[in-house]
N, C-alpha and C. Protein backbone atom coordinates (compact mmCIF):
# COMPACT_ATOMS: atom_id res chain seq x y z
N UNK A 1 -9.46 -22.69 12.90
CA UNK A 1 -9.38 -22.04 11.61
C UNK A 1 -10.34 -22.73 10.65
N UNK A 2 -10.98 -21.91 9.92
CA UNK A 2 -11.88 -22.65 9.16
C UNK A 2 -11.13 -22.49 7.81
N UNK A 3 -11.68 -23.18 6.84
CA UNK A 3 -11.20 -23.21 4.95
C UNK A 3 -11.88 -22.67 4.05
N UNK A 4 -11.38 -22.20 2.53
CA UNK A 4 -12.47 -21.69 1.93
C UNK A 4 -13.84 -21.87 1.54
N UNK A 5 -13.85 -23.65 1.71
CA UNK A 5 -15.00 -24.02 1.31
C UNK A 5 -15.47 -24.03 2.55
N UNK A 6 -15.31 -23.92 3.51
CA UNK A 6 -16.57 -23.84 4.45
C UNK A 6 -16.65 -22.25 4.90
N UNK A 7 -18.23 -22.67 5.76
CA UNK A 7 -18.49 -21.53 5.90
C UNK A 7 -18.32 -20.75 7.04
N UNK A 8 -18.00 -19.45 7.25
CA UNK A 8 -16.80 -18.86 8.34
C UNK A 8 -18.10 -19.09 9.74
N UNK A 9 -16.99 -19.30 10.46
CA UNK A 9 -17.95 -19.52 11.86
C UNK A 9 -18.21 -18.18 12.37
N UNK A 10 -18.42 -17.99 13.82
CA UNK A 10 -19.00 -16.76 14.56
C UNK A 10 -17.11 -16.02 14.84
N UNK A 11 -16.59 -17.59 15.36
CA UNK A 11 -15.17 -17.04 15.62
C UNK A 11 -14.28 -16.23 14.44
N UNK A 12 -14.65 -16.47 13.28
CA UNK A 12 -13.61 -15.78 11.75
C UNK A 12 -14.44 -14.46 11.60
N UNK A 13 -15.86 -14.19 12.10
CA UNK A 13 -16.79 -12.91 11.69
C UNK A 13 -16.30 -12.07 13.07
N UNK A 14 -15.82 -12.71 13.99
CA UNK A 14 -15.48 -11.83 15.21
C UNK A 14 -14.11 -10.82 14.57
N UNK A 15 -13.32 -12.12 14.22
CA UNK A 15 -11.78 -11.57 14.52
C UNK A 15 -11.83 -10.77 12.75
N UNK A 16 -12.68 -11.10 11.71
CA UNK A 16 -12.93 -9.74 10.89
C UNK A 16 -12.78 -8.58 11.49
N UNK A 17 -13.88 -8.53 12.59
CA UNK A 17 -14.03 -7.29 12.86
C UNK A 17 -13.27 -6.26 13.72
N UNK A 18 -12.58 -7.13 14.29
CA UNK A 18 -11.55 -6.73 15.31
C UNK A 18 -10.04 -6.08 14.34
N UNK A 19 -9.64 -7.08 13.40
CA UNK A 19 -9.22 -6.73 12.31
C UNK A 19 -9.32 -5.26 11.36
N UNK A 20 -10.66 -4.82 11.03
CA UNK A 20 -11.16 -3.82 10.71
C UNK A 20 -11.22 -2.95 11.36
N UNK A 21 -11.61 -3.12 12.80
CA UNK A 21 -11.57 -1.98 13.81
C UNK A 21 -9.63 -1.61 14.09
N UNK A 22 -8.83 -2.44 14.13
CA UNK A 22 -7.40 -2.39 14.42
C UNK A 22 -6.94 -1.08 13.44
N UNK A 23 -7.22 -1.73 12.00
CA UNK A 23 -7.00 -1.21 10.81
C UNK A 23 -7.59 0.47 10.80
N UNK A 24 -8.60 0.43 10.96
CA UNK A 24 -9.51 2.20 11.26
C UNK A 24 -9.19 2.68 12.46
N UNK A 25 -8.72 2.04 13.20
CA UNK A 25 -8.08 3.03 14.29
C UNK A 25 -6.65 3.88 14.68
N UNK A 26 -5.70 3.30 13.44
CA UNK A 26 -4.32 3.89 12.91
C UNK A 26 -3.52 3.95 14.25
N UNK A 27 -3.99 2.78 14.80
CA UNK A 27 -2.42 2.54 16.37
C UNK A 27 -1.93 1.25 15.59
N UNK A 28 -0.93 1.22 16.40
CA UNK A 28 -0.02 0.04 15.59
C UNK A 28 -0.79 -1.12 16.32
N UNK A 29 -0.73 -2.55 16.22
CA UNK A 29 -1.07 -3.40 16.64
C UNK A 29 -1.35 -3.73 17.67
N UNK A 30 0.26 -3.24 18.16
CA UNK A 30 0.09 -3.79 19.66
C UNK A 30 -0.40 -2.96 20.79
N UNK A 31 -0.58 -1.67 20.36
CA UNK A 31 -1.10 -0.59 20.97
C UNK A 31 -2.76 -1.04 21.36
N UNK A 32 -3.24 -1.13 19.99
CA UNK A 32 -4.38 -2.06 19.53
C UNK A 32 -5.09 -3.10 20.72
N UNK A 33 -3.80 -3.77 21.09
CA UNK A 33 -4.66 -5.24 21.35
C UNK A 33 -3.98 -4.76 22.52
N UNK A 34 -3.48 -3.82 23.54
CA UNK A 34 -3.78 -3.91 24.72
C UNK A 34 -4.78 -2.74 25.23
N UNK A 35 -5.54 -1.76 24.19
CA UNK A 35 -6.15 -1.05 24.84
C UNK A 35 -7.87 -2.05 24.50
N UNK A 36 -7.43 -2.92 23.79
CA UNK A 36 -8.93 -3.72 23.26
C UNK A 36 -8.85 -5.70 24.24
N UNK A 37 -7.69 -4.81 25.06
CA UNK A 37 -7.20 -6.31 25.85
C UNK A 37 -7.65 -8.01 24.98
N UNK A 38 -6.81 -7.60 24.11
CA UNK A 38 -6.62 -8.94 23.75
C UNK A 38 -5.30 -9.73 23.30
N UNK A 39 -5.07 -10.69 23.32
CA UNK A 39 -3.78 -11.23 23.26
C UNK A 39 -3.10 -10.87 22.24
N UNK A 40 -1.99 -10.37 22.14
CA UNK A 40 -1.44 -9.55 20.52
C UNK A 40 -1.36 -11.12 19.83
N UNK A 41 -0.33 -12.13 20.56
CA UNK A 41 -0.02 -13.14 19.74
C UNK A 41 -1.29 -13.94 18.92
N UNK A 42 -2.35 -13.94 19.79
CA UNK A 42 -3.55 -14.19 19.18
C UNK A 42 -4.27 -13.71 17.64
N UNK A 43 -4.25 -11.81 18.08
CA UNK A 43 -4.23 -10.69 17.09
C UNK A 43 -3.10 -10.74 15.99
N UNK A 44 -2.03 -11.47 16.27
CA UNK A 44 -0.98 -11.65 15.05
C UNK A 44 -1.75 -12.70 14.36
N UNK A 45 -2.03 -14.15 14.59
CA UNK A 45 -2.26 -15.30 14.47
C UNK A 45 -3.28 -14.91 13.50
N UNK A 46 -4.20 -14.31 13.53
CA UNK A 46 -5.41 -14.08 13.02
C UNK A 46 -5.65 -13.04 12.16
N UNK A 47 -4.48 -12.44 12.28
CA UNK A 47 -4.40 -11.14 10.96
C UNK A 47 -3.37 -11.86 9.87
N UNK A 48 -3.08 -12.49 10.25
CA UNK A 48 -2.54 -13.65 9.13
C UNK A 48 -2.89 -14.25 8.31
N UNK A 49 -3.86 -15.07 9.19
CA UNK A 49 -4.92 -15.97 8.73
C UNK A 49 -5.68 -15.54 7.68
N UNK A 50 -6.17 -14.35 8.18
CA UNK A 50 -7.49 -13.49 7.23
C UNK A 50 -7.05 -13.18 5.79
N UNK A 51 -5.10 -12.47 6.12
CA UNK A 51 -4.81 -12.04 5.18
C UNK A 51 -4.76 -13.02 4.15
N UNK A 52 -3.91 -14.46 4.11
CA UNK A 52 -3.92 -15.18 3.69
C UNK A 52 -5.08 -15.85 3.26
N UNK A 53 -6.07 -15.97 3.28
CA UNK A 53 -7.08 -16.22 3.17
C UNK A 53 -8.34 -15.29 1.61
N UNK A 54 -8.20 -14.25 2.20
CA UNK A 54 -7.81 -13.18 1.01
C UNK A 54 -7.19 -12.32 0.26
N UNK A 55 -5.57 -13.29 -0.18
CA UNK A 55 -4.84 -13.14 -0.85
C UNK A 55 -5.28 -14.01 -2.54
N UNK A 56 -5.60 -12.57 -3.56
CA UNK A 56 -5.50 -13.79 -5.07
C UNK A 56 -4.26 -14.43 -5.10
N UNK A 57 -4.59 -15.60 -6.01
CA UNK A 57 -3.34 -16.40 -6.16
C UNK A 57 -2.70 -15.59 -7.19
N UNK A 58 -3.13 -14.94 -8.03
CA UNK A 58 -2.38 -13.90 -8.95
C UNK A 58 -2.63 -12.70 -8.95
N UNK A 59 -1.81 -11.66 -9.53
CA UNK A 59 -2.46 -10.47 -9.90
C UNK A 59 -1.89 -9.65 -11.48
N UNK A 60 -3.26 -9.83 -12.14
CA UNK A 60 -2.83 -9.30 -13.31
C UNK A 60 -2.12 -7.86 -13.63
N UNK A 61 -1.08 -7.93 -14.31
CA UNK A 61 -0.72 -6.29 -14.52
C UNK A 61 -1.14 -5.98 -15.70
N UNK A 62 -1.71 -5.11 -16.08
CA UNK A 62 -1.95 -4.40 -17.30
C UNK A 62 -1.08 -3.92 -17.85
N UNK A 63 -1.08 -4.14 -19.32
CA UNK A 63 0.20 -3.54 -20.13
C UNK A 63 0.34 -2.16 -20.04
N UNK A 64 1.36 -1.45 -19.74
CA UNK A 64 1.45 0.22 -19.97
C UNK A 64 2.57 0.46 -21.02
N UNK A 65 2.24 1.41 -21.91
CA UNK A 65 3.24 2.14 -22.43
C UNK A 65 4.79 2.33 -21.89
N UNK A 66 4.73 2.43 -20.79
CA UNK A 66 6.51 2.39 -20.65
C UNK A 66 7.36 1.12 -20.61
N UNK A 67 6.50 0.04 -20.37
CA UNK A 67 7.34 -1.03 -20.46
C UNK A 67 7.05 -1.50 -22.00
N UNK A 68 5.79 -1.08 -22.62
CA UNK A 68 6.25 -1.80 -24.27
C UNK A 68 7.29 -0.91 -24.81
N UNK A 69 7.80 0.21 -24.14
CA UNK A 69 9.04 1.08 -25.03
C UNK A 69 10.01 0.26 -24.45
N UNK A 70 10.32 -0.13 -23.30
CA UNK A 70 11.31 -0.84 -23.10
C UNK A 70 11.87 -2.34 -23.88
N UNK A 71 11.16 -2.06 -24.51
CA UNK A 71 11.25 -4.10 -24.98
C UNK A 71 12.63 -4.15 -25.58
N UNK A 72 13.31 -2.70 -25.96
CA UNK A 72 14.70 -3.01 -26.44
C UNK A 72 15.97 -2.75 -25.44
N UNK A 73 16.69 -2.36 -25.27
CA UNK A 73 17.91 -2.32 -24.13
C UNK A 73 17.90 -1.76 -23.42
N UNK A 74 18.28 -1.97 -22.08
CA UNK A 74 18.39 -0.85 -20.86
C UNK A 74 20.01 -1.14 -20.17
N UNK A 75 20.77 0.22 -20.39
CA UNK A 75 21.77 0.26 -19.39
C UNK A 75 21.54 0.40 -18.39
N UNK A 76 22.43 0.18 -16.85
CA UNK A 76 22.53 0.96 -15.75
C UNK A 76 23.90 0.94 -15.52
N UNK A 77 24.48 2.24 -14.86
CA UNK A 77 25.83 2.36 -14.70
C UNK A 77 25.94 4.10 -14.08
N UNK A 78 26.79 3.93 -13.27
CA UNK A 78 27.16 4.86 -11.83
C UNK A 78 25.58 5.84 -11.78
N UNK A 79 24.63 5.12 -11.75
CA UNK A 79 23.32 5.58 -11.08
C UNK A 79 22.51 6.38 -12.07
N UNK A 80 23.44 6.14 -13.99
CA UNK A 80 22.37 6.42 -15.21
C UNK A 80 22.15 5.54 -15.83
N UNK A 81 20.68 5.30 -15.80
CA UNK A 81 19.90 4.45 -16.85
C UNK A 81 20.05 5.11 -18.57
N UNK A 82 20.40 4.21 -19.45
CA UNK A 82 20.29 4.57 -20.70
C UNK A 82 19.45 3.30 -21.35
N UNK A 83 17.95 3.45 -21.95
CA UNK A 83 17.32 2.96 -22.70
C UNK A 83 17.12 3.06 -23.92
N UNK A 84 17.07 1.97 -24.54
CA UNK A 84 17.25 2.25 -25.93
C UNK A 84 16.26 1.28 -26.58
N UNK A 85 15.43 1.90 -27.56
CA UNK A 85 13.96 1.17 -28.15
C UNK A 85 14.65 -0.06 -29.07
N UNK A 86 14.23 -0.70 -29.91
CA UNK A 86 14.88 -2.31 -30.05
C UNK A 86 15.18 -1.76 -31.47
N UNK A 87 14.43 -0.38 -32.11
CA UNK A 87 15.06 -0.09 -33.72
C UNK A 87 16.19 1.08 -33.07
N UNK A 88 16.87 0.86 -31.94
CA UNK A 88 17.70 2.22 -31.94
C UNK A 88 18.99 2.37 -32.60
N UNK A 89 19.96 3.48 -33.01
CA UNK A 89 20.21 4.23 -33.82
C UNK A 89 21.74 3.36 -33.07
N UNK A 90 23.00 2.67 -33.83
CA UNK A 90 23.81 2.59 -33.40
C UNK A 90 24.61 3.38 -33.15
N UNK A 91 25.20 4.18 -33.58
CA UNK A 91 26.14 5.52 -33.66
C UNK A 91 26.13 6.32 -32.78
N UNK A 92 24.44 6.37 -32.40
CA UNK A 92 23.83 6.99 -31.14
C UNK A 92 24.76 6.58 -30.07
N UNK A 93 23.92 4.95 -30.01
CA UNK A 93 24.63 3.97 -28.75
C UNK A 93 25.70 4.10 -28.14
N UNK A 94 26.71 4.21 -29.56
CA UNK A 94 28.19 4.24 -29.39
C UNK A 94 28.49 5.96 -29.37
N UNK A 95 28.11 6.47 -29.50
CA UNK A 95 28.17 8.19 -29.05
C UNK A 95 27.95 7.87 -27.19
N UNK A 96 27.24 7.29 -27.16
CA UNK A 96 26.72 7.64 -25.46
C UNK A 96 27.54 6.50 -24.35
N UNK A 97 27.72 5.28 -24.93
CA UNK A 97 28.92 4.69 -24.40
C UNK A 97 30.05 5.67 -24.45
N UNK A 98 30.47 6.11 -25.10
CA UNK A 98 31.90 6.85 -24.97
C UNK A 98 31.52 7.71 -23.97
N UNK A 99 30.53 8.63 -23.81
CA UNK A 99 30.46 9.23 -22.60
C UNK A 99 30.40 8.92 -21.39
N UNK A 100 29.83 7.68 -21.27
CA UNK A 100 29.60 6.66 -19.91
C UNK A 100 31.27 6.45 -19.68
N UNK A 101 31.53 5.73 -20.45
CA UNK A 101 33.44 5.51 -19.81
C UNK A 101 33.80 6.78 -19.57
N UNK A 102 34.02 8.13 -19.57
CA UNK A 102 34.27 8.83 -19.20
C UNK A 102 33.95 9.44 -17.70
N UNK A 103 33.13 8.75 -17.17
CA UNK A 103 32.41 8.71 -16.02
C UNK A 103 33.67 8.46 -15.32
């Protein structure tokens, strides 16, 4: 196995490609690595590797509109969500609780 700072040998540009070819050919793995006769456990070992390898250590989410409406309360209860924005209307609240216990 080589590391990020070095540079990938012949063996990490092989099993890329084998990788890529697995992936574009839409058989499952192991289908894969016995019609391309190669060792699956090998083909596991190394689709690992790669993945891990180019995994970011983070991934940014971009803010969307539905979660800045959420910033104020969210019920859940017998499978209804009730959200409520952070200036919401008490009377409301308590109008729609009374209907929930009625559940």
């Amino acid at each position: 196995m080589y590391h990020a700072h070095e540079a990938p040998s012949a063996e990490v540009s092989i099993w890329r490609a084998r990788v890529h070819q697995w992936r574009s050919s839409g058989k499952s793995a192991a289908a894969w690595c016995r019609e391309a006769q190669i060792p699956y456990q090998h083909f596991i070992k190394w689709r690992r590797q790669l993945a891990i390898e180019n995994k970011p250590d983070f991934i940014e989410l971009p803010p969307t509109l539905e979660l800045e409406e959420k910033s104020g309360l969210t019920f859940m209860f017998a499978g209804i969500q009730l959200a409520m924005k952070r200036d919401f209307d008490e009377e409301t609240l308590l109008k729609c609780l009374r209907v929930m216990r009625r559940l």
